[in-house]
PDB file of N, CA and C in Angstrom:
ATOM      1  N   UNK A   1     -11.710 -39.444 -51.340  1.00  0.00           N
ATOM      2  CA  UNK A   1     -10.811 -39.842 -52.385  1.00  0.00           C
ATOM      3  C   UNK A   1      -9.996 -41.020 -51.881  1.00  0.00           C
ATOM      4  N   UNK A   2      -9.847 -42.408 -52.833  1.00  0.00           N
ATOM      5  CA  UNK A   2      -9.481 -43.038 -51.937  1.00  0.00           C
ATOM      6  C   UNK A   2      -7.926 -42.898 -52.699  1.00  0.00           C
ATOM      7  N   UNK A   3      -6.868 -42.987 -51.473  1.00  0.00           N
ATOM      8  CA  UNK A   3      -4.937 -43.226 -52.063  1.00  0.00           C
ATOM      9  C   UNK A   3      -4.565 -44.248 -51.252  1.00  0.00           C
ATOM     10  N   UNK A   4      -3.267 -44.753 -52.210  1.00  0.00           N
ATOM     11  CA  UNK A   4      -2.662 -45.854 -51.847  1.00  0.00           C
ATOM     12  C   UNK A   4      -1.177 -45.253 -50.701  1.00  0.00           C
ATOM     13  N   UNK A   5      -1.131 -46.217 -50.306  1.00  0.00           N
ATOM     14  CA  UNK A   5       0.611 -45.857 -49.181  1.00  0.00           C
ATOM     15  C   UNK A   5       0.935 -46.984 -49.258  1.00  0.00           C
ATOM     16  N   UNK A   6       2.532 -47.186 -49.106  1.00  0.00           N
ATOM     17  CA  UNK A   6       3.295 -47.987 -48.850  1.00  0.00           C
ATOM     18  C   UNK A   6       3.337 -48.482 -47.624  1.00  0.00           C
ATOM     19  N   UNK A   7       3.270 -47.495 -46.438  1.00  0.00           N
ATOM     20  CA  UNK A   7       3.171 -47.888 -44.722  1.00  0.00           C
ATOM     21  C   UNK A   7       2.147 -47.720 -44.847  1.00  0.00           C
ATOM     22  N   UNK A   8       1.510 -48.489 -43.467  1.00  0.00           N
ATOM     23  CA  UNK A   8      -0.124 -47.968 -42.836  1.00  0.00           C
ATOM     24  C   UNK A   8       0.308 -46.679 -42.797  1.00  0.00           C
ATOM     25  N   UNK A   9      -0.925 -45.716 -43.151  1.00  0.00           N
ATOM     26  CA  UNK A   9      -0.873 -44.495 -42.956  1.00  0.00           C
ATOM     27  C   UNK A   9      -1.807 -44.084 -41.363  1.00  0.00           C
ATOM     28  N   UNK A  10      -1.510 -43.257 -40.444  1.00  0.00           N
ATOM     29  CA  UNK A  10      -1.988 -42.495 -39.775  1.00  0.00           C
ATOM     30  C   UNK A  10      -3.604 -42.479 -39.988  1.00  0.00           C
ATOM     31  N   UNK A  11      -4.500 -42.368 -38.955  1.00  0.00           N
ATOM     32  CA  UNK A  11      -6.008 -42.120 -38.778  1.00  0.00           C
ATOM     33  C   UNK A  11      -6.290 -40.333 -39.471  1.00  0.00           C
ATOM     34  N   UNK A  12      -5.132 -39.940 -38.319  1.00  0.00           N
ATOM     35  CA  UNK A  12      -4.834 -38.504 -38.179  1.00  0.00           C
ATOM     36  C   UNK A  12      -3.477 -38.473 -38.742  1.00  0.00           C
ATOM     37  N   UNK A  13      -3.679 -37.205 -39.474  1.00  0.00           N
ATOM     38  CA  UNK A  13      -2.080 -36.663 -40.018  1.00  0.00           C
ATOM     39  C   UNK A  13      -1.921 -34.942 -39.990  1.00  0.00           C
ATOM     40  N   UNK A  14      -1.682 -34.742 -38.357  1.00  0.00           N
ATOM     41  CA  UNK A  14      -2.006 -32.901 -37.783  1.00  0.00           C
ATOM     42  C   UNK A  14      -0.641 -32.614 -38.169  1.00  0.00           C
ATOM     43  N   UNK A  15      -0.549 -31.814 -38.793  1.00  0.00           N
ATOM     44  CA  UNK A  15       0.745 -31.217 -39.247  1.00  0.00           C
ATOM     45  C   UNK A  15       0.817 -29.173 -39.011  1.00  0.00           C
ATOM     46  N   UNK A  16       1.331 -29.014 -37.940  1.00  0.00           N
ATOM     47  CA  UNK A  16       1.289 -27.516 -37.543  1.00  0.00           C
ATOM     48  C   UNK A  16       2.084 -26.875 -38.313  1.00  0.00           C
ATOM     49  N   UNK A  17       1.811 -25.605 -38.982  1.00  0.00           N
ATOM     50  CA  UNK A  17       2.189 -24.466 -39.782  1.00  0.00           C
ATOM     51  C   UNK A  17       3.017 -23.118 -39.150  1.00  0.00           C
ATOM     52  N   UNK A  18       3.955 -22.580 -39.775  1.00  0.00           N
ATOM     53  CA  UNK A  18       4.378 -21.508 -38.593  1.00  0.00           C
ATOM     54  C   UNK A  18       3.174 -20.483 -38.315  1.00  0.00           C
ATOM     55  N   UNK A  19       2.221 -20.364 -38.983  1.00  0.00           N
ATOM     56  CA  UNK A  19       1.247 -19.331 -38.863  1.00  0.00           C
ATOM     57  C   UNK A  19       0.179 -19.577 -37.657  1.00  0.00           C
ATOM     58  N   UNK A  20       0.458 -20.660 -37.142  1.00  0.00           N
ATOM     59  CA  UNK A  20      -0.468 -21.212 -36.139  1.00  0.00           C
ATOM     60  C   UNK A  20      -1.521 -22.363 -36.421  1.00  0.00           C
ATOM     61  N   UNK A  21      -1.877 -22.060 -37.748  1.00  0.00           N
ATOM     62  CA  UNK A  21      -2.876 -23.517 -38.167  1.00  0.00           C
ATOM     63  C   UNK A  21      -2.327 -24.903 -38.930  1.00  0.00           C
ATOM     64  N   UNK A  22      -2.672 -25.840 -39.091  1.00  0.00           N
ATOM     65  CA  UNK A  22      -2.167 -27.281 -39.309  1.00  0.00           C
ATOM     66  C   UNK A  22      -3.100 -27.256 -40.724  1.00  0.00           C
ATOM     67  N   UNK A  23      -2.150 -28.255 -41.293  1.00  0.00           N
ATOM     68  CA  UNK A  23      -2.645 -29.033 -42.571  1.00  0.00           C
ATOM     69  C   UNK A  23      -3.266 -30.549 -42.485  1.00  0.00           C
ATOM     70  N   UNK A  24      -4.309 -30.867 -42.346  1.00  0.00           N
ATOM     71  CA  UNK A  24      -5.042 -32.054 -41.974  1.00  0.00           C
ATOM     72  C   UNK A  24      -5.675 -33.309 -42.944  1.00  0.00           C
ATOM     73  N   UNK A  25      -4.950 -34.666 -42.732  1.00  0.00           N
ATOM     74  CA  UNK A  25      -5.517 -35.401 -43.687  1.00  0.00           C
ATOM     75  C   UNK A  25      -6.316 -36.456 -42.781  1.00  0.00           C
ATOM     76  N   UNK A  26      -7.448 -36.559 -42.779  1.00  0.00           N
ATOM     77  CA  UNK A  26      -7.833 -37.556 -42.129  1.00  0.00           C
ATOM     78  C   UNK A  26      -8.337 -38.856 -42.886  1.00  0.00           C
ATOM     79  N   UNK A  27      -8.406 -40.225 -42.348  1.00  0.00           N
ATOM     80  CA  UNK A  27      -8.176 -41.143 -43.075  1.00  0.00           C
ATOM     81  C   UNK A  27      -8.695 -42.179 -42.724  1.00  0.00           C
ATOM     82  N   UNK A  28      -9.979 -42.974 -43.179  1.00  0.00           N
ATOM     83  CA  UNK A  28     -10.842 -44.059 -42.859  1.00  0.00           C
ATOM     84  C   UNK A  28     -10.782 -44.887 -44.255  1.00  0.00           C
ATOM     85  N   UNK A  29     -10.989 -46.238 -43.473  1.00  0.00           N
ATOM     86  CA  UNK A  29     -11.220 -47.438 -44.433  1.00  0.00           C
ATOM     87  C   UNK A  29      -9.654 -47.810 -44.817  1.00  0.00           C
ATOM     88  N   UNK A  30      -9.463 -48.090 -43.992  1.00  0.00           N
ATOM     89  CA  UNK A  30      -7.524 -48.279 -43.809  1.00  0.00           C
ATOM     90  C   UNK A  30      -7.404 -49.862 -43.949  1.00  0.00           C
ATOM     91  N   UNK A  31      -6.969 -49.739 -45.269  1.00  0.00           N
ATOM     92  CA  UNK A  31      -7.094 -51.674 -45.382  1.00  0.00           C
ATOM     93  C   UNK A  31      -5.851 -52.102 -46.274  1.00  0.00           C
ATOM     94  N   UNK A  32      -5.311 -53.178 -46.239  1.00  0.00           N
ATOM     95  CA  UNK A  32      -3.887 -53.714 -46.569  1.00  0.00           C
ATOM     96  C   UNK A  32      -4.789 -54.296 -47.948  1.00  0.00           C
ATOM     97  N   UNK A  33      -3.701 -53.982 -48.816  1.00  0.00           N
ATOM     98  CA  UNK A  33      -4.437 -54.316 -50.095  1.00  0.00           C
ATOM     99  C   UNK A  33      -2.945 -55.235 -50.721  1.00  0.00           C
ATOM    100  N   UNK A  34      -3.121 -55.962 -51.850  1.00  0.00           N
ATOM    101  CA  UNK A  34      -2.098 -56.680 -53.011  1.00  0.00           C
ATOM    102  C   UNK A  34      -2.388 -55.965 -54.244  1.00  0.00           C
ATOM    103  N   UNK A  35      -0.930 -55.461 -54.512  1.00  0.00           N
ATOM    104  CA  UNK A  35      -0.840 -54.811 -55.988  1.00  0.00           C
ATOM    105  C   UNK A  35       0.479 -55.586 -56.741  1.00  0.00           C
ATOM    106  N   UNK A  36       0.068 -55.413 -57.750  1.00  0.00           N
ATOM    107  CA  UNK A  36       1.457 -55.834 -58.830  1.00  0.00           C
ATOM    108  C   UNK A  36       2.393 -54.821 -58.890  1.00  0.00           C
ATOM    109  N   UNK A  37       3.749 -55.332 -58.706  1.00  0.00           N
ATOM    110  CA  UNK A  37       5.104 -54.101 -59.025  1.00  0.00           C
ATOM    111  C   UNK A  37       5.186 -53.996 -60.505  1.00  0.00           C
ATOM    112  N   UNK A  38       6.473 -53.242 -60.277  1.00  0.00           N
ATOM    113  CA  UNK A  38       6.411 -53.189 -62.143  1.00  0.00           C
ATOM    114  C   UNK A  38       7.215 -54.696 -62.250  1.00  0.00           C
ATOM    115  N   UNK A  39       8.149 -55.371 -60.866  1.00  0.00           N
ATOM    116  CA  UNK A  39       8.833 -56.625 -61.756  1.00  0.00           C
ATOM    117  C   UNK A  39       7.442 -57.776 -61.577  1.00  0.00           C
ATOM    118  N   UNK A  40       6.173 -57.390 -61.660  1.00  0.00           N
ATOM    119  CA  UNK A  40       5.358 -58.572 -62.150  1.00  0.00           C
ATOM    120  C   UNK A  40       5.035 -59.359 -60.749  1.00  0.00           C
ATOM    121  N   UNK A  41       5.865 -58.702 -59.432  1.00  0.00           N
ATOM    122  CA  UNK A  41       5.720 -59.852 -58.394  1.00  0.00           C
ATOM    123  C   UNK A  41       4.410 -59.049 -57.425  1.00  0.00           C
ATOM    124  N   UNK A  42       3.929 -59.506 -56.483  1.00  0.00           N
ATOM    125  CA  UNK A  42       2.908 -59.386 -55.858  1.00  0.00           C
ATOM    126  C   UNK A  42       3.435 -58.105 -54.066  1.00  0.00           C
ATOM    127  N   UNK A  43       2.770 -57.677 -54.431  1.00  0.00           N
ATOM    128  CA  UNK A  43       3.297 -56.678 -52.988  1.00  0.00           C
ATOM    129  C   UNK A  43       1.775 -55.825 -52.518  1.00  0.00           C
ATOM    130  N   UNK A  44       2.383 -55.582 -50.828  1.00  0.00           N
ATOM    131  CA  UNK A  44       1.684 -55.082 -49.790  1.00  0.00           C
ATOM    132  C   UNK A  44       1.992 -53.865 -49.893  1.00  0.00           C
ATOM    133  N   UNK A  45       0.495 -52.928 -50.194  1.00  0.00           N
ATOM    134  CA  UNK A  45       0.404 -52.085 -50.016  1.00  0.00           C
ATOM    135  C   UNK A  45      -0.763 -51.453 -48.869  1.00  0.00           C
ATOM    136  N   UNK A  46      -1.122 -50.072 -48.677  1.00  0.00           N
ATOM    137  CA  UNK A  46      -2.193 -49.511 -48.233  1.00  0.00           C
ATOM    138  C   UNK A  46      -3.339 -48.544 -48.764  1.00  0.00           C
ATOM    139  N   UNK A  47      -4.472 -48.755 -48.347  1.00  0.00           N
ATOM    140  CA  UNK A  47      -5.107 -48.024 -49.496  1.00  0.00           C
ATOM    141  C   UNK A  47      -6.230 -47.647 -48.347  1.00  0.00           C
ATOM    142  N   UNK A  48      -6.364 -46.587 -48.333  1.00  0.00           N
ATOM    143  CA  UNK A  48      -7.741 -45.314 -47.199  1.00  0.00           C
ATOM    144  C   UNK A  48      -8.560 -44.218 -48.135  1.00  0.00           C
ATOM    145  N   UNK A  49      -9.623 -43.881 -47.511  1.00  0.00           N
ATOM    146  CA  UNK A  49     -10.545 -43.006 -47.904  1.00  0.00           C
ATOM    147  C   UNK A  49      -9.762 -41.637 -47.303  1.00  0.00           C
ATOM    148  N   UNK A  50      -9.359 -40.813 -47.790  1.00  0.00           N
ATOM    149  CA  UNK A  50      -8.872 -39.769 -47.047  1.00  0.00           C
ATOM    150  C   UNK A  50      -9.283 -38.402 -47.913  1.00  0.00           C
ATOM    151  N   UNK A  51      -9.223 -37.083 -46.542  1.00  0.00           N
ATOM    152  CA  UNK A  51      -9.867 -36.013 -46.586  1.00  0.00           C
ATOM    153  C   UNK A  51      -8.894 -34.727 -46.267  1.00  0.00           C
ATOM    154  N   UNK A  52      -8.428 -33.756 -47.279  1.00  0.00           N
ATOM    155  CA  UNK A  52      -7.432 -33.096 -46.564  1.00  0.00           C
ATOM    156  C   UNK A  52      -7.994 -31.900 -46.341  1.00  0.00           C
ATOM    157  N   UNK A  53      -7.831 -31.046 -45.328  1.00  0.00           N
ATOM    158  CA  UNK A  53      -8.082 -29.681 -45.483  1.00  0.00           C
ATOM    159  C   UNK A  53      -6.842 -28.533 -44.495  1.00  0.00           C
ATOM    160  N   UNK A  54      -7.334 -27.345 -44.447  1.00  0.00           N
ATOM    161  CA  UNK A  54      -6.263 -26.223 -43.264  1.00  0.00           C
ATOM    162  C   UNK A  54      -7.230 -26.051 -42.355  1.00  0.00           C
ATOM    163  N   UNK A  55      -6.678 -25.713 -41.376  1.00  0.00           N
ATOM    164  CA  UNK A  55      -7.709 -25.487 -40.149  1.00  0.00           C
ATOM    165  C   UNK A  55      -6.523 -24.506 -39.457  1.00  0.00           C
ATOM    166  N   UNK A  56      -7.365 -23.886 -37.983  1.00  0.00           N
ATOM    167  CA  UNK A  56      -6.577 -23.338 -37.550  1.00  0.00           C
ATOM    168  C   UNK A  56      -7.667 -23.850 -35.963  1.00  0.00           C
ATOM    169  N   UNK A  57      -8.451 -25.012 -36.113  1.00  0.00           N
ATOM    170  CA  UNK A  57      -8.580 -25.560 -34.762  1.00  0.00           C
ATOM    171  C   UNK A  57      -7.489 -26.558 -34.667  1.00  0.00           C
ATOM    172  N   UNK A  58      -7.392 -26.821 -33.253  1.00  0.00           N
ATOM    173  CA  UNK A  58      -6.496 -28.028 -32.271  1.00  0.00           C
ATOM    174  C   UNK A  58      -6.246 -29.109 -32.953  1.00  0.00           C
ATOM    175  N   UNK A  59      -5.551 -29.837 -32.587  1.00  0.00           N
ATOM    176  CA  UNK A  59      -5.393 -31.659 -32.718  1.00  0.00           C
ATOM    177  C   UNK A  59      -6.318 -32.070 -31.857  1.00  0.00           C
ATOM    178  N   UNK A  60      -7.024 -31.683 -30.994  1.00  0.00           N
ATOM    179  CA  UNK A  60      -7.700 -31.951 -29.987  1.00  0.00           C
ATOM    180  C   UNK A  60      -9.246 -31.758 -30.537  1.00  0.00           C
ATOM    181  N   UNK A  61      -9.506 -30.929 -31.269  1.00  0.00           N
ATOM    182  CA  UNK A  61     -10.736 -30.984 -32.149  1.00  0.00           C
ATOM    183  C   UNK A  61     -11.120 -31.824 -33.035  1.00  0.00           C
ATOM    184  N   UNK A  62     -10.089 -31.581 -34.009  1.00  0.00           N
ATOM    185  CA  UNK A  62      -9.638 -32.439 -35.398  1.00  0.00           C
ATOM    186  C   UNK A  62     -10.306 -33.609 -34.745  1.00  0.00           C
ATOM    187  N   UNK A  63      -9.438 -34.457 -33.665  1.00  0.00           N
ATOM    188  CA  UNK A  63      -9.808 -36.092 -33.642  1.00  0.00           C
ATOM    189  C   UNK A  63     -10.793 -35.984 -32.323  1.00  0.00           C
ATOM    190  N   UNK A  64     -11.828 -34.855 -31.539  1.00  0.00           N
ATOM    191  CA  UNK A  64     -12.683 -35.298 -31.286  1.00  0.00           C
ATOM    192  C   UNK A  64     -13.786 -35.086 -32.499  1.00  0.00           C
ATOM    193  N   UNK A  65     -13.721 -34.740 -33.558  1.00  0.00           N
ATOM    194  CA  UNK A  65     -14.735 -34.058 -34.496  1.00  0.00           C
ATOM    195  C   UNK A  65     -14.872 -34.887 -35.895  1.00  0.00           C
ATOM    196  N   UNK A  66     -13.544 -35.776 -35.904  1.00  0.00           N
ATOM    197  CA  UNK A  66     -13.143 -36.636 -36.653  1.00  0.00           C
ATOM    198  C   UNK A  66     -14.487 -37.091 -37.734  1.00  0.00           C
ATOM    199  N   UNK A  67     -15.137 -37.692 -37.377  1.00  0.00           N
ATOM    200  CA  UNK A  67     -16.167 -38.387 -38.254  1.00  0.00           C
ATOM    201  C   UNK A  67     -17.081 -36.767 -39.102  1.00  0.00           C
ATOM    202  N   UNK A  68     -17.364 -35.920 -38.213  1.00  0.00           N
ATOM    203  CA  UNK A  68     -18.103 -35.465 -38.638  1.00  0.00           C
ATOM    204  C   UNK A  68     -17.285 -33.707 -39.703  1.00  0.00           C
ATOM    205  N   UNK A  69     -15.937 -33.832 -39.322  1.00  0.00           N
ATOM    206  CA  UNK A  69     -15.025 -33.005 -40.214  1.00  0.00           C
ATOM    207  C   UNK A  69     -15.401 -34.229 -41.474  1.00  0.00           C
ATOM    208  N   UNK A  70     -14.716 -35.247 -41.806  1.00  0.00           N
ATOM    209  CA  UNK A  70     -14.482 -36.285 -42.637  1.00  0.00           C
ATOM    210  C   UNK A  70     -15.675 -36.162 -43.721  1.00  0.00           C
ATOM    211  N   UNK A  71     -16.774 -36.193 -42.901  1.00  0.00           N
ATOM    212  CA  UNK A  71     -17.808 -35.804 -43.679  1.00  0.00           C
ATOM    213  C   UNK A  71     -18.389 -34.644 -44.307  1.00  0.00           C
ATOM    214  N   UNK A  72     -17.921 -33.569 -43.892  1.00  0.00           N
ATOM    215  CA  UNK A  72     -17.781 -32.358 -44.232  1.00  0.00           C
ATOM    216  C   UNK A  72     -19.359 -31.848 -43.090  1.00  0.00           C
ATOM    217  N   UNK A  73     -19.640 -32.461 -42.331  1.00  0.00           N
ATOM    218  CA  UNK A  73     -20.859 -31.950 -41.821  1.00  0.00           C
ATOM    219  C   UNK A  73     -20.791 -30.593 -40.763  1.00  0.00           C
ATOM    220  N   UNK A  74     -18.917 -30.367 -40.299  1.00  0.00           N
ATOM    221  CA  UNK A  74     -18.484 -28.922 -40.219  1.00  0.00           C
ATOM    222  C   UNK A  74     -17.623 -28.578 -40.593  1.00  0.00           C
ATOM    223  N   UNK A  75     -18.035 -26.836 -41.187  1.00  0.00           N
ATOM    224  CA  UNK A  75     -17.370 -26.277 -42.415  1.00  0.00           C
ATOM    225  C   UNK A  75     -16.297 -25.791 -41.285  1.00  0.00           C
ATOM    226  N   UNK A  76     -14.979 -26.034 -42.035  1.00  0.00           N
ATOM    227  CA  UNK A  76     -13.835 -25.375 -41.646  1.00  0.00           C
ATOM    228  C   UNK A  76     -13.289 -24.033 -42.210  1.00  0.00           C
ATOM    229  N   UNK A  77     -13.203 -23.420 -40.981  1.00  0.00           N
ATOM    230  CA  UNK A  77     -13.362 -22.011 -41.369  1.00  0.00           C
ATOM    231  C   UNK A  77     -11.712 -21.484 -42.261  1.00  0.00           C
ATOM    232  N   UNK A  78     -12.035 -20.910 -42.909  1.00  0.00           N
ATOM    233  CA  UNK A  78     -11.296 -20.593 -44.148  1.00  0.00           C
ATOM    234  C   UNK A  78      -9.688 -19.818 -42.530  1.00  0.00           C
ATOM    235  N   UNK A  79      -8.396 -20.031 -43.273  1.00  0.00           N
ATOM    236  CA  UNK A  79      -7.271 -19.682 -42.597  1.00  0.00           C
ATOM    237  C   UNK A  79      -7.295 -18.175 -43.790  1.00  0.00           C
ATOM    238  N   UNK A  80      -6.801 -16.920 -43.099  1.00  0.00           N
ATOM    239  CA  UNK A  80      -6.269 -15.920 -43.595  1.00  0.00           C
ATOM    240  C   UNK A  80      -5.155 -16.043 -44.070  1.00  0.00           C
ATOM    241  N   UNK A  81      -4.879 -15.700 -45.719  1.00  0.00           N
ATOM    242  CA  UNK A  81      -4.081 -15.926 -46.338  1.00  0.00           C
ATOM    243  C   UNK A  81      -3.058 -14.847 -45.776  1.00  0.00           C
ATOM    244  N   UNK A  82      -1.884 -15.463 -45.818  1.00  0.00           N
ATOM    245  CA  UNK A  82      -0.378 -14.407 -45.181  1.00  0.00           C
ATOM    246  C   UNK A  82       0.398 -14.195 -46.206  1.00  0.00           C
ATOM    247  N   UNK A  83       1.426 -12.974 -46.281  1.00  0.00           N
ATOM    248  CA  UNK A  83       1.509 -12.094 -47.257  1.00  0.00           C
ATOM    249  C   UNK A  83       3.382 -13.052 -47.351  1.00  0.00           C
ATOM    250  N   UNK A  84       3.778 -12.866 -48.448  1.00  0.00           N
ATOM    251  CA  UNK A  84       4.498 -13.196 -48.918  1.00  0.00           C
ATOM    252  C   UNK A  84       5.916 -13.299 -47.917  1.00  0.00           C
ATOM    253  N   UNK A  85       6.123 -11.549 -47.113  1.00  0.00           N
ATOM    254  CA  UNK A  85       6.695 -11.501 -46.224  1.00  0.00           C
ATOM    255  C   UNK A  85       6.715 -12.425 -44.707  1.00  0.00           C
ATOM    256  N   UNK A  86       5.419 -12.668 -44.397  1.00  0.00           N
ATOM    257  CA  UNK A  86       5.061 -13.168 -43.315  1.00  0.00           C
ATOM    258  C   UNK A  86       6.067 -14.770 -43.561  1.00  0.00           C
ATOM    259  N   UNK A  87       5.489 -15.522 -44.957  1.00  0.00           N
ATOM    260  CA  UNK A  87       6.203 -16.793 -45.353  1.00  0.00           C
ATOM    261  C   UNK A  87       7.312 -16.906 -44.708  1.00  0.00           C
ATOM    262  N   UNK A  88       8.111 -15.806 -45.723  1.00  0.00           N
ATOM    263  CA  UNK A  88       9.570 -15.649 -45.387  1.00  0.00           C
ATOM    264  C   UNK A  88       9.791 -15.311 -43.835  1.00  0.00           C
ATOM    265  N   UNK A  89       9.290 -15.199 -43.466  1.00  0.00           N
ATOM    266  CA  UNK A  89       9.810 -14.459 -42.050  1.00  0.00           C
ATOM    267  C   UNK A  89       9.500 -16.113 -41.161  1.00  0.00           C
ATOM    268  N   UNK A  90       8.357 -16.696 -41.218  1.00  0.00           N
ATOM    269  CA  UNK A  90       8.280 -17.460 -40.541  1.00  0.00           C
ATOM    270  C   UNK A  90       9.297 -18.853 -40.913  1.00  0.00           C
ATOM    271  N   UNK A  91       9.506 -18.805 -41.864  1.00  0.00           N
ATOM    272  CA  UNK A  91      10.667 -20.078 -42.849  1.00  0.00           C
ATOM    273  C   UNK A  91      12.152 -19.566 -41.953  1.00  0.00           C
ATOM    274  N   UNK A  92      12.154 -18.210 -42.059  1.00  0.00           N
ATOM    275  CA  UNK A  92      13.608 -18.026 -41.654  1.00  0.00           C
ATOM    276  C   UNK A  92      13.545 -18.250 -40.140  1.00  0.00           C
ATOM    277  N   UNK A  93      12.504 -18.247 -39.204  1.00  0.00           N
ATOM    278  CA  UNK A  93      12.142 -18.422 -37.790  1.00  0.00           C
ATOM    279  C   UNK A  93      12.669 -19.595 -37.602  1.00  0.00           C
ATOM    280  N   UNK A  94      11.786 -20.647 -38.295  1.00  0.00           N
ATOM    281  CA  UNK A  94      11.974 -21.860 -37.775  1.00  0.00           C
ATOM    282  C   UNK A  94      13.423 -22.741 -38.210  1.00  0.00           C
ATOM    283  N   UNK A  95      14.145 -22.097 -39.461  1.00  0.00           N
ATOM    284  CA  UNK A  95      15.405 -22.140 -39.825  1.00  0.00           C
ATOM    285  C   UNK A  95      16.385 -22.005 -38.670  1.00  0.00           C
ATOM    286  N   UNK A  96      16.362 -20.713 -38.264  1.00  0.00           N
ATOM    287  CA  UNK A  96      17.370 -20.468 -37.209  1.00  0.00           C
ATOM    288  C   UNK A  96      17.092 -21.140 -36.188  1.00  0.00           C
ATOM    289  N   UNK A  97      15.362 -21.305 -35.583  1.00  0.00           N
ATOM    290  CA  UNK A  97      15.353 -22.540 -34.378  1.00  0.00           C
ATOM    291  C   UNK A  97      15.888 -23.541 -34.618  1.00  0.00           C
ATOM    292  N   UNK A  98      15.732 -24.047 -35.554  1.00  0.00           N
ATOM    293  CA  UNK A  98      16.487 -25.658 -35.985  1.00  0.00           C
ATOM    294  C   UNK A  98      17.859 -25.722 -35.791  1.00  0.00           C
ATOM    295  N   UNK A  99      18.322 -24.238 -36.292  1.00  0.00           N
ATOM    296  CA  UNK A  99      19.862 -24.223 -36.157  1.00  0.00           C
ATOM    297  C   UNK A  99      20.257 -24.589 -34.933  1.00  0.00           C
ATOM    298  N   UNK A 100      19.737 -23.445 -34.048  1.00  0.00           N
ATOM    299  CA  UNK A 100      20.117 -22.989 -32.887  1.00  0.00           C
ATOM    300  C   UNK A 100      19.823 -24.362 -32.180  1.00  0.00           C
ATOM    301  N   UNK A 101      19.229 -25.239 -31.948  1.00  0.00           N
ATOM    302  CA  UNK A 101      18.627 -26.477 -31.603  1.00  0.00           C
ATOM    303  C   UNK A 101      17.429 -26.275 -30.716  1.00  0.00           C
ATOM    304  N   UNK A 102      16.642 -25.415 -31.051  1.00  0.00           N
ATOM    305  CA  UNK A 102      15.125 -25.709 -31.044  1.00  0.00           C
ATOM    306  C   UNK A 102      15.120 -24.364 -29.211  1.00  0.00           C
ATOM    307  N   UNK A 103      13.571 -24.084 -29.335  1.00  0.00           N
ATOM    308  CA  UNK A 103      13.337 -23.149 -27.780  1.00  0.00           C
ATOM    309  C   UNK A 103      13.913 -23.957 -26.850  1.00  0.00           C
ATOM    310  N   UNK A 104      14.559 -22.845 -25.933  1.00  0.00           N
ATOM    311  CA  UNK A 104      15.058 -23.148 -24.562  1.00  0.00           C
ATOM    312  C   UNK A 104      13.852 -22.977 -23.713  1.00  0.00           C
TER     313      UNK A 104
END
């Protein structure tokens, strides 16, 4: 699917979950494009082929596996859905870490 960005966007975009697995967009054909604003004037944007999925492999997989995730040529194995409680419990985890200012 190809989307537009305002910044260059990221190759990789690993984003870790409290449950242990990441939300993954990966992103080829990363090219500076010219679009019209709405005031009529000419502007720099970004525009990539990108692929999102959940995983609960590494950052270390993700971008050695890169081309061939992208392509879907390996299936990513489905994440176990967590129960409503678990959410909450892990939201309020990382709440109070933040508070507290993060593991000692």
């Amino acid at each position: 699917m190809k989307v537009e960005f305002t910044n260059k966007p990221l190759a990789i975009m690993y984003m870790k979950l409290p449950d242990g697995g990441a939300d993954v967009w990966l992103r080829k054909n990363i090219e500076q494009i010219s679009v019209e604003n709405p005031m009529g004037e000419p502007s720099e944007m970004y525009q990539a082929d990108e692929v999102y999925f959940r995983t609960n492999e590494s950052e270390e997989y993700v971008s050695e596996h890169f081309e061939d995730l992208f392509e879907g040529n390996i299936p990513v194995p489905p994440i176990p859905e967590i129960t409503l409680e678990e959410r909450v419990a892990a939201t309020e985890a990382a709440i109070l870490e933040f508070i507290m200012g993060g593991a000692e």
